[in-house]
PDB file of N, CA and C in Angstrom:
ATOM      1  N   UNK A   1      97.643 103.343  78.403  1.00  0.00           N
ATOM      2  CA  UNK A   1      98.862 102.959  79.090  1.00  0.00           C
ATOM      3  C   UNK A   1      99.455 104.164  79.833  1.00  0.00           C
ATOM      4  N   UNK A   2      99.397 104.984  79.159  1.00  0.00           N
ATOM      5  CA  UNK A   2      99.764 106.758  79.694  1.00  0.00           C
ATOM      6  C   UNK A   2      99.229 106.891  81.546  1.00  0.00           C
ATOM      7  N   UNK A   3      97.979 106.835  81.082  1.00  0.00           N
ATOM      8  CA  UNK A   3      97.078 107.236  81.984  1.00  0.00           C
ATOM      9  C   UNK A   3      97.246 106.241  83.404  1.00  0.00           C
ATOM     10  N   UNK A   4      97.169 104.531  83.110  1.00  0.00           N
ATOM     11  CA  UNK A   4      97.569 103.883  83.914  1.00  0.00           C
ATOM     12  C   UNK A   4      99.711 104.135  84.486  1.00  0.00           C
ATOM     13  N   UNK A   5      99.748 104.523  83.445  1.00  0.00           N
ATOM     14  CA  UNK A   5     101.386 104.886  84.330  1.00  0.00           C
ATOM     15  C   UNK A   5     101.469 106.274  85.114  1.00  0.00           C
ATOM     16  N   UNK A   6     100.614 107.083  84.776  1.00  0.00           N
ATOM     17  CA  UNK A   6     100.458 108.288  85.928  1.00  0.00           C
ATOM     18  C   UNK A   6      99.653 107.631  87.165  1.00  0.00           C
ATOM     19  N   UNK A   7      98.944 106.853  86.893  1.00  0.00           N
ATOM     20  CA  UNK A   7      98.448 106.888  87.760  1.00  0.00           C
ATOM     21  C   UNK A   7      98.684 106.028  88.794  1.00  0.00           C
ATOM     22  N   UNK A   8      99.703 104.699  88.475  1.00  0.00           N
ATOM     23  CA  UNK A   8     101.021 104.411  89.119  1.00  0.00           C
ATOM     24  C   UNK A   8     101.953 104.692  89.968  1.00  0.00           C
ATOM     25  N   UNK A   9     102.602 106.316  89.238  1.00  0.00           N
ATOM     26  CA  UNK A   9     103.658 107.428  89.461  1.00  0.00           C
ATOM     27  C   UNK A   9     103.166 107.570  90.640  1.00  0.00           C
ATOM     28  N   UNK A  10     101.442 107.692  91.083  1.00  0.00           N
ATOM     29  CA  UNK A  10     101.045 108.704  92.346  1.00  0.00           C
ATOM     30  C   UNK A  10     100.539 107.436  93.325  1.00  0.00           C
ATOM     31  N   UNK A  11     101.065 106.064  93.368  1.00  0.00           N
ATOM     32  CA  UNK A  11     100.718 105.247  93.841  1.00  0.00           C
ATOM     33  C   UNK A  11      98.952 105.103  94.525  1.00  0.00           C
ATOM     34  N   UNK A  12      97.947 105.347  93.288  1.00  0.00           N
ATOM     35  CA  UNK A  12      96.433 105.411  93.630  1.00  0.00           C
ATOM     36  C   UNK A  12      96.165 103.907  92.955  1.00  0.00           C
ATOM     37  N   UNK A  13      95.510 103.346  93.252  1.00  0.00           N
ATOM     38  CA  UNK A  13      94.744 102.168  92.925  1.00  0.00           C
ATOM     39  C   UNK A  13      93.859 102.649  92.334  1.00  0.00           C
ATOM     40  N   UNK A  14      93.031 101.676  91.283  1.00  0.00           N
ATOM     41  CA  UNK A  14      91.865 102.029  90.393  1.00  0.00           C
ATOM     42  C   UNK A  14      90.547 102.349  91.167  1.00  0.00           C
ATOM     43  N   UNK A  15      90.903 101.742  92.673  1.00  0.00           N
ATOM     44  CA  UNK A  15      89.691 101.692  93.141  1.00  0.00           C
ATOM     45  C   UNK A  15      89.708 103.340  93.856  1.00  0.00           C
ATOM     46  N   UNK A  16      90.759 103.978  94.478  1.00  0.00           N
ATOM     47  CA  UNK A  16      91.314 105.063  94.478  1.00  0.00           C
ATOM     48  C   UNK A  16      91.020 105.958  93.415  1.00  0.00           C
ATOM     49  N   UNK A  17      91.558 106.048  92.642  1.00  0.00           N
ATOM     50  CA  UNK A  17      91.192 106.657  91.227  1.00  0.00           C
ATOM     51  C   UNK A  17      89.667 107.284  91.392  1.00  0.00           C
ATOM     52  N   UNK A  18      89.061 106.166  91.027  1.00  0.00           N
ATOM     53  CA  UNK A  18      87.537 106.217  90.835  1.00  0.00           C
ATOM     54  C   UNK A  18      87.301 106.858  91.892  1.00  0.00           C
ATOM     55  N   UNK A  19      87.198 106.411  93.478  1.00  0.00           N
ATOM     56  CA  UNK A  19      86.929 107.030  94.886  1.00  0.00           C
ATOM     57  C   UNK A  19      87.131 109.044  94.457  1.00  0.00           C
ATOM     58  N   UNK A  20      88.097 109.276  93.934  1.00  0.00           N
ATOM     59  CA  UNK A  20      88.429 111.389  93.936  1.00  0.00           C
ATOM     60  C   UNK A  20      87.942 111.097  92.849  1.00  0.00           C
ATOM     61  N   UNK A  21      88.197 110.553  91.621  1.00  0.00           N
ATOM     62  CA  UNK A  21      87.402 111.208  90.181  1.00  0.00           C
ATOM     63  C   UNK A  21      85.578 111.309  90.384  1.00  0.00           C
ATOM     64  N   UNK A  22      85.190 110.715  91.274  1.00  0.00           N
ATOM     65  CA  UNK A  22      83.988 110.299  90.883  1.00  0.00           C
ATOM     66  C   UNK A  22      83.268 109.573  90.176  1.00  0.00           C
ATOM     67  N   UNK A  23      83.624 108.550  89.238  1.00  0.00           N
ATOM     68  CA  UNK A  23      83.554 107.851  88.317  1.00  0.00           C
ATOM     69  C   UNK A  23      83.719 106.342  88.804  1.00  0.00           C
ATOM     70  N   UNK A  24      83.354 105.700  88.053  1.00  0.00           N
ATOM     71  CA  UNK A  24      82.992 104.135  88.738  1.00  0.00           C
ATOM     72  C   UNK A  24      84.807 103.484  88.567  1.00  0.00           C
ATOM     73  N   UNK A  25      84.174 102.218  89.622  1.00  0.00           N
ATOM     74  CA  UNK A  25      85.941 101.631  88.947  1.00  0.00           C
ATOM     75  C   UNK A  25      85.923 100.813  87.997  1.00  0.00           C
ATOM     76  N   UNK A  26      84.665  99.877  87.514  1.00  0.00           N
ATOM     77  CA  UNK A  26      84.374  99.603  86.554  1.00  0.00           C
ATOM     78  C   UNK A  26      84.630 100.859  85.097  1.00  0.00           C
ATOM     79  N   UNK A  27      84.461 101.726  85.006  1.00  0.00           N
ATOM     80  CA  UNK A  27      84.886 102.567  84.280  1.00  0.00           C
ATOM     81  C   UNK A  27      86.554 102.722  83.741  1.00  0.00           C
ATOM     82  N   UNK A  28      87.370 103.019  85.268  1.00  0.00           N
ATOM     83  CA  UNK A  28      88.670 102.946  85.047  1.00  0.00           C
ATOM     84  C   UNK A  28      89.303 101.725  84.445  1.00  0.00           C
ATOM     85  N   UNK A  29      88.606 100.422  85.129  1.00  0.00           N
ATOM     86  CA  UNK A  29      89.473  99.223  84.064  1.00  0.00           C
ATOM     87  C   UNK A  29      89.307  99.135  82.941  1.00  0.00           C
ATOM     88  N   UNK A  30      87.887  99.570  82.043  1.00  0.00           N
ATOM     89  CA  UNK A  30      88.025  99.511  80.718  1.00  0.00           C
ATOM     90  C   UNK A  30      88.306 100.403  80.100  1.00  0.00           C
ATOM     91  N   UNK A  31      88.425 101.921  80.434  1.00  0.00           N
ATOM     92  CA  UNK A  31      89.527 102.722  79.745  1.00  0.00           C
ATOM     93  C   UNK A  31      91.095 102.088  79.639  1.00  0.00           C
ATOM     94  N   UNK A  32      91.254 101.630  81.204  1.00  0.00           N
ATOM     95  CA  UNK A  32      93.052 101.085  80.956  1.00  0.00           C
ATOM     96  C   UNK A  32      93.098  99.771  79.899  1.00  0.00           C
ATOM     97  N   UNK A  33      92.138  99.254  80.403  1.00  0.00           N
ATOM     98  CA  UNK A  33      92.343  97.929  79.054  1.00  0.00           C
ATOM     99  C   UNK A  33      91.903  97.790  78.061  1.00  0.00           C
ATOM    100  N   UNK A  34      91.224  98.480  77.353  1.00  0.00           N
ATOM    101  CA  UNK A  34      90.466  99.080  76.177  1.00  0.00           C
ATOM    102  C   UNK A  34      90.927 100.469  75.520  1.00  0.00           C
ATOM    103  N   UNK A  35      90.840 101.608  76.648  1.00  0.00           N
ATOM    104  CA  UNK A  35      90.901 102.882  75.670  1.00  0.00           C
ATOM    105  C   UNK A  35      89.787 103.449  75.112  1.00  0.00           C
ATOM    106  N   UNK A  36      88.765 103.239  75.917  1.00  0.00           N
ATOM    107  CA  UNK A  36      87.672 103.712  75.690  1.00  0.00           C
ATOM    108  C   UNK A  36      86.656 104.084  77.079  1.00  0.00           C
ATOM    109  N   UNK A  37      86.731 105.438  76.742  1.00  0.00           N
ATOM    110  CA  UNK A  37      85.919 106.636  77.843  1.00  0.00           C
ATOM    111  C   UNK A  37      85.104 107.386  77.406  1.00  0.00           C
ATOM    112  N   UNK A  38      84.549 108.352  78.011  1.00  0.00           N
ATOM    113  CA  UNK A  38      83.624 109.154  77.415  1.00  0.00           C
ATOM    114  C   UNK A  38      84.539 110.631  77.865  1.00  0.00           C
ATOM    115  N   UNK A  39      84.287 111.465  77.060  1.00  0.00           N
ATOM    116  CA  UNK A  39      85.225 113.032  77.295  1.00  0.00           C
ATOM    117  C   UNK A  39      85.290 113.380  78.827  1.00  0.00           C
ATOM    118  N   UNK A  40      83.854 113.900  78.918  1.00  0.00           N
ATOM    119  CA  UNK A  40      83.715 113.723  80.471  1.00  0.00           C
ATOM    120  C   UNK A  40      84.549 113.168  81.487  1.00  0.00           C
ATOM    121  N   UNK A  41      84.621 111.838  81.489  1.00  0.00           N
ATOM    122  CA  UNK A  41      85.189 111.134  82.236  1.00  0.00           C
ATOM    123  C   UNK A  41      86.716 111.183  82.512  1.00  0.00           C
ATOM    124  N   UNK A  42      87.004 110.925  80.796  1.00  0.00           N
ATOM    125  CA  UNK A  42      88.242 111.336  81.291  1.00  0.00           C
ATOM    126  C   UNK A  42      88.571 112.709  81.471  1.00  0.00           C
ATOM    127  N   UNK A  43      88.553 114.034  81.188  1.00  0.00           N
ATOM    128  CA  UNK A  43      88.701 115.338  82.377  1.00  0.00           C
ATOM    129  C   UNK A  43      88.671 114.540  83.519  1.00  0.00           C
ATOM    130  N   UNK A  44      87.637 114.256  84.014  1.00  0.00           N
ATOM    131  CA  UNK A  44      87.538 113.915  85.697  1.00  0.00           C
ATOM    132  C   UNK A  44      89.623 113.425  85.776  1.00  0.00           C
ATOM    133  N   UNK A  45      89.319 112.029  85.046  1.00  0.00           N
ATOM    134  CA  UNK A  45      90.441 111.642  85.296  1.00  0.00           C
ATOM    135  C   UNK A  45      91.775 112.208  85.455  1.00  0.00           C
ATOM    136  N   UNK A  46      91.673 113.232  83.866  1.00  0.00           N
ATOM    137  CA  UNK A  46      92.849 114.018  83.577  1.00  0.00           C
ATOM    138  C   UNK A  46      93.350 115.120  85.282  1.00  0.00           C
ATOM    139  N   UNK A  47      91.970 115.423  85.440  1.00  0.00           N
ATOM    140  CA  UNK A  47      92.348 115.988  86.971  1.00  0.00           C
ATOM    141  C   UNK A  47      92.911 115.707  88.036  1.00  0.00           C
ATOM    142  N   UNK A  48      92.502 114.583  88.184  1.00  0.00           N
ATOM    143  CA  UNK A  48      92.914 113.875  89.423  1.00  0.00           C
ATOM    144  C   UNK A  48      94.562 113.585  89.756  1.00  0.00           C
ATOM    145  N   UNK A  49      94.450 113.188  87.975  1.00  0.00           N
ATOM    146  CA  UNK A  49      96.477 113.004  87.691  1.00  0.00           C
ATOM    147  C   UNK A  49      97.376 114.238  87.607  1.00  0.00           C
ATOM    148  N   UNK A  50      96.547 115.420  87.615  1.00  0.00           N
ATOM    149  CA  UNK A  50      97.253 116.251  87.552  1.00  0.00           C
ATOM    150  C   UNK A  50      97.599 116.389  85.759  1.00  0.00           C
ATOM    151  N   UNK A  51      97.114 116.092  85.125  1.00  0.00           N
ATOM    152  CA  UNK A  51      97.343 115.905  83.929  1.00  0.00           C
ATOM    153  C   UNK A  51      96.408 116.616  82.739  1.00  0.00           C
ATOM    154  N   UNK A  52      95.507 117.616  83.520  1.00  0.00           N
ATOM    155  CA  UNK A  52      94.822 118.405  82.698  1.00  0.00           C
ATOM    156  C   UNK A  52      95.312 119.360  81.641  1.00  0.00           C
ATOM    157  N   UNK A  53      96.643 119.826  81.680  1.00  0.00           N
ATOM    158  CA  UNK A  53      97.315 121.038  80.896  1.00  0.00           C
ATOM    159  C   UNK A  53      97.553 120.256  79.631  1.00  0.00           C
ATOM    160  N   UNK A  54      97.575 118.896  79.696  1.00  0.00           N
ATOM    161  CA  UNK A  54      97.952 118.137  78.644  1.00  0.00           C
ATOM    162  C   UNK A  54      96.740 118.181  77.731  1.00  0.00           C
ATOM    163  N   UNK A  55      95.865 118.843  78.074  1.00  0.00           N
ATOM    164  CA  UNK A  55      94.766 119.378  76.866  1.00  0.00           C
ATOM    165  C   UNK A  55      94.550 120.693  76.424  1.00  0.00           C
ATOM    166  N   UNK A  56      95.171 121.279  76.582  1.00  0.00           N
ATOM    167  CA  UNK A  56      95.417 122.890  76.448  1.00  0.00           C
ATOM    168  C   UNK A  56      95.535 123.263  74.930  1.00  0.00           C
ATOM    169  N   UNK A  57      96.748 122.234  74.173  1.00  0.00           N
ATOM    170  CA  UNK A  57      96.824 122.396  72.546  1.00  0.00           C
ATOM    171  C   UNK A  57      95.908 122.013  71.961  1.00  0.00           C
ATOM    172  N   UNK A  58      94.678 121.512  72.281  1.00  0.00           N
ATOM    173  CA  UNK A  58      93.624 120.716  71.584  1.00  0.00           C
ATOM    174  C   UNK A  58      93.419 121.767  70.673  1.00  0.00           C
ATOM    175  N   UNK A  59      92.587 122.243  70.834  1.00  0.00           N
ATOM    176  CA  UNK A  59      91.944 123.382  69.937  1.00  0.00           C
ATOM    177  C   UNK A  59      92.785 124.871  70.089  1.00  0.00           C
ATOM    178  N   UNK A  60      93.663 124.810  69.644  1.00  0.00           N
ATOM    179  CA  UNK A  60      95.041 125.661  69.664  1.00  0.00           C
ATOM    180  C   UNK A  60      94.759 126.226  67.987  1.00  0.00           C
ATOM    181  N   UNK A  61      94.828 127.585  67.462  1.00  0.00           N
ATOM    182  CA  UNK A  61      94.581 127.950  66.695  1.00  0.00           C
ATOM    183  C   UNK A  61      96.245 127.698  65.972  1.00  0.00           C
ATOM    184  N   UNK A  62      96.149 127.455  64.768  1.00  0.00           N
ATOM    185  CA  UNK A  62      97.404 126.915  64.441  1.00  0.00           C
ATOM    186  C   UNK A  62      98.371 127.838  63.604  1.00  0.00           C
ATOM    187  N   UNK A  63      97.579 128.832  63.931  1.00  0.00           N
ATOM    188  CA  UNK A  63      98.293 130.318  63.261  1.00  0.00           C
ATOM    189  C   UNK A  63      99.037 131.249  63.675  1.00  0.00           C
ATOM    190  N   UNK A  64     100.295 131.821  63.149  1.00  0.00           N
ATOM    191  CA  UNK A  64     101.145 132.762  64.289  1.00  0.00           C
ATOM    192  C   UNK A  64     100.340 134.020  64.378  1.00  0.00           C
ATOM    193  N   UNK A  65     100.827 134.634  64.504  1.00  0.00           N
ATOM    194  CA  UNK A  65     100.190 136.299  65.589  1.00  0.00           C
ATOM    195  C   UNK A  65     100.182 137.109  63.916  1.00  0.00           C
ATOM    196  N   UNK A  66      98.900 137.941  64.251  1.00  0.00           N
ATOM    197  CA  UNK A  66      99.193 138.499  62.171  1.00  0.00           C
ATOM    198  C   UNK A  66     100.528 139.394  62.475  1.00  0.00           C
ATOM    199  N   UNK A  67     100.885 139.990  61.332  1.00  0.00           N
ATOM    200  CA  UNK A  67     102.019 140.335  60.883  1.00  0.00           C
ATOM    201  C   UNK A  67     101.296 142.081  60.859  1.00  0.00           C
ATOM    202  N   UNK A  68     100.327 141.973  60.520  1.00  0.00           N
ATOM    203  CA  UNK A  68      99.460 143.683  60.192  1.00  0.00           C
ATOM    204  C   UNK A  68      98.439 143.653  60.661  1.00  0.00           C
ATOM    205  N   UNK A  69      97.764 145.009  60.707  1.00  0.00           N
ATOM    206  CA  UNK A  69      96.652 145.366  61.021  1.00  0.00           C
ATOM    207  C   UNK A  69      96.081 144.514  59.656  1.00  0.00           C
ATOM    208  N   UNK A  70      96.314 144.258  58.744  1.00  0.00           N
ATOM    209  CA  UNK A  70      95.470 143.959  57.428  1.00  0.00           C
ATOM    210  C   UNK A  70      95.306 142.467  57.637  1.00  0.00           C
ATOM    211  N   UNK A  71      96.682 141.554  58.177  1.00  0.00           N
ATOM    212  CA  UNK A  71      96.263 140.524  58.243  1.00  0.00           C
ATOM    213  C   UNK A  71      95.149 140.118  59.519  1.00  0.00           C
ATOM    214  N   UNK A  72      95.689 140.896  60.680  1.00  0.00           N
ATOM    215  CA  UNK A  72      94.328 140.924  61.668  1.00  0.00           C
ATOM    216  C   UNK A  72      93.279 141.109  61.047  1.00  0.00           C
ATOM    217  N   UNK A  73      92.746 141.806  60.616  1.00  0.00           N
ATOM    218  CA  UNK A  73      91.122 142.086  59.469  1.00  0.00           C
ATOM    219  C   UNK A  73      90.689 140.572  58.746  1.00  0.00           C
ATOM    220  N   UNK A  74      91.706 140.262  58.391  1.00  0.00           N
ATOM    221  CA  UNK A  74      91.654 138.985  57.314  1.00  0.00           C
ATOM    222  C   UNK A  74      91.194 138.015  58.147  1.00  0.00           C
ATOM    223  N   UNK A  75      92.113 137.510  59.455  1.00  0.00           N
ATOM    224  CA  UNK A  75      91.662 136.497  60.021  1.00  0.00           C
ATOM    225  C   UNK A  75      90.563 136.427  61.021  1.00  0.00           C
ATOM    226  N   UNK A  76      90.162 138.151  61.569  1.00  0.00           N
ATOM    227  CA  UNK A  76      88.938 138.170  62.415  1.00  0.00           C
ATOM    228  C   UNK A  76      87.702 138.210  61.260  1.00  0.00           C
ATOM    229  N   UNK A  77      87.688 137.895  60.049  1.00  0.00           N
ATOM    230  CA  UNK A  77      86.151 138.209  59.361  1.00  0.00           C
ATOM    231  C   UNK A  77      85.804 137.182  59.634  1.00  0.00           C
ATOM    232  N   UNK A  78      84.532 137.410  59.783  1.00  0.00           N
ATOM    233  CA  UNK A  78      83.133 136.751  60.041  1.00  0.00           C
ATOM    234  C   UNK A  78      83.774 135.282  58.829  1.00  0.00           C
ATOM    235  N   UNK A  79      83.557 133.925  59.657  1.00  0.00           N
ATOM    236  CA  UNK A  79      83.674 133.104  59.028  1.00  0.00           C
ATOM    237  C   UNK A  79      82.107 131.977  59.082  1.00  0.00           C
ATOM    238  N   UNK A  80      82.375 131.158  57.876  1.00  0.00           N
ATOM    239  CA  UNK A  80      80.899 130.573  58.313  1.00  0.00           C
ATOM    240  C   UNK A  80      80.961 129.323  59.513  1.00  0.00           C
ATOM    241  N   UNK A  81      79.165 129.875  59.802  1.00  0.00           N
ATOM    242  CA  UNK A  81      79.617 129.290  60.902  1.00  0.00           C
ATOM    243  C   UNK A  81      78.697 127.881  61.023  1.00  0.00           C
ATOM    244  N   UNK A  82      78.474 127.551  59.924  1.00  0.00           N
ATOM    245  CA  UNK A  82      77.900 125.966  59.792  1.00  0.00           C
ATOM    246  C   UNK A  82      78.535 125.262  58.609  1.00  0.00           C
ATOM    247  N   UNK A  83      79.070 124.119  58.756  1.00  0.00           N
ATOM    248  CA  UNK A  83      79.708 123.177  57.556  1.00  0.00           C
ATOM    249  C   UNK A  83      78.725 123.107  56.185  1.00  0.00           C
ATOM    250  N   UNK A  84      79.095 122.904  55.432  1.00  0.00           N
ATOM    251  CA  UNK A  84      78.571 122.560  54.049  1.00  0.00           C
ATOM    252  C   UNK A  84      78.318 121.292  53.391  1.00  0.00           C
ATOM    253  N   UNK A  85      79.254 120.038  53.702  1.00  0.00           N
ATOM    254  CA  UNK A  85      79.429 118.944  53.425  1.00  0.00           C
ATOM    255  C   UNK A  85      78.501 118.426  54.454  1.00  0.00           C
ATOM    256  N   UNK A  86      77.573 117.538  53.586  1.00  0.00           N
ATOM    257  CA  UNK A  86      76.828 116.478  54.794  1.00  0.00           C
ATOM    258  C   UNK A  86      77.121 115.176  54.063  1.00  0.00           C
TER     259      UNK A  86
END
């Protein structure tokens, strides 16, 4: 609904849309009426609306700034780097 109201705001049609994203317009109606895209796609989209910064916090480390040189040490060690749980 988001996505179809930006894309409203900038008076583009779906068929519009699709035409600068690159992406089919078949694509755009079943994201708007479904909610279902592929990552890809929507970037394209998120671009077009001007709406790319709105992914910036995704993978936002959720930690403040260390406090010490000691806590810097702590949080740059080598962490693992494959899951455990299968």
């Amino acid at each position: 609904m988001r996505a179809k109201a930006c894309r409203l705001a900038q008076n583009l049609s779906q068929e519009g849309l699709a035409r600068r994203s690159g992406i089919s317009s078949g694509t755009i109606k079943r994201f708007e009426k479904t909610g279902h895209i592929s990552i890809d796609s929507l970037l394209k989209i998120a671009f077009v609306l001007d709406a790319a910064n709105e992914f910036d916090d995704i993978f936002k480390p959720q930690t403040a700034a260390p406090a010490s040189i000691d806590d810097l040490i702590a949080t740059t060690a080598r962490k693992p780097q494959r899951g455990r749980i299968k």
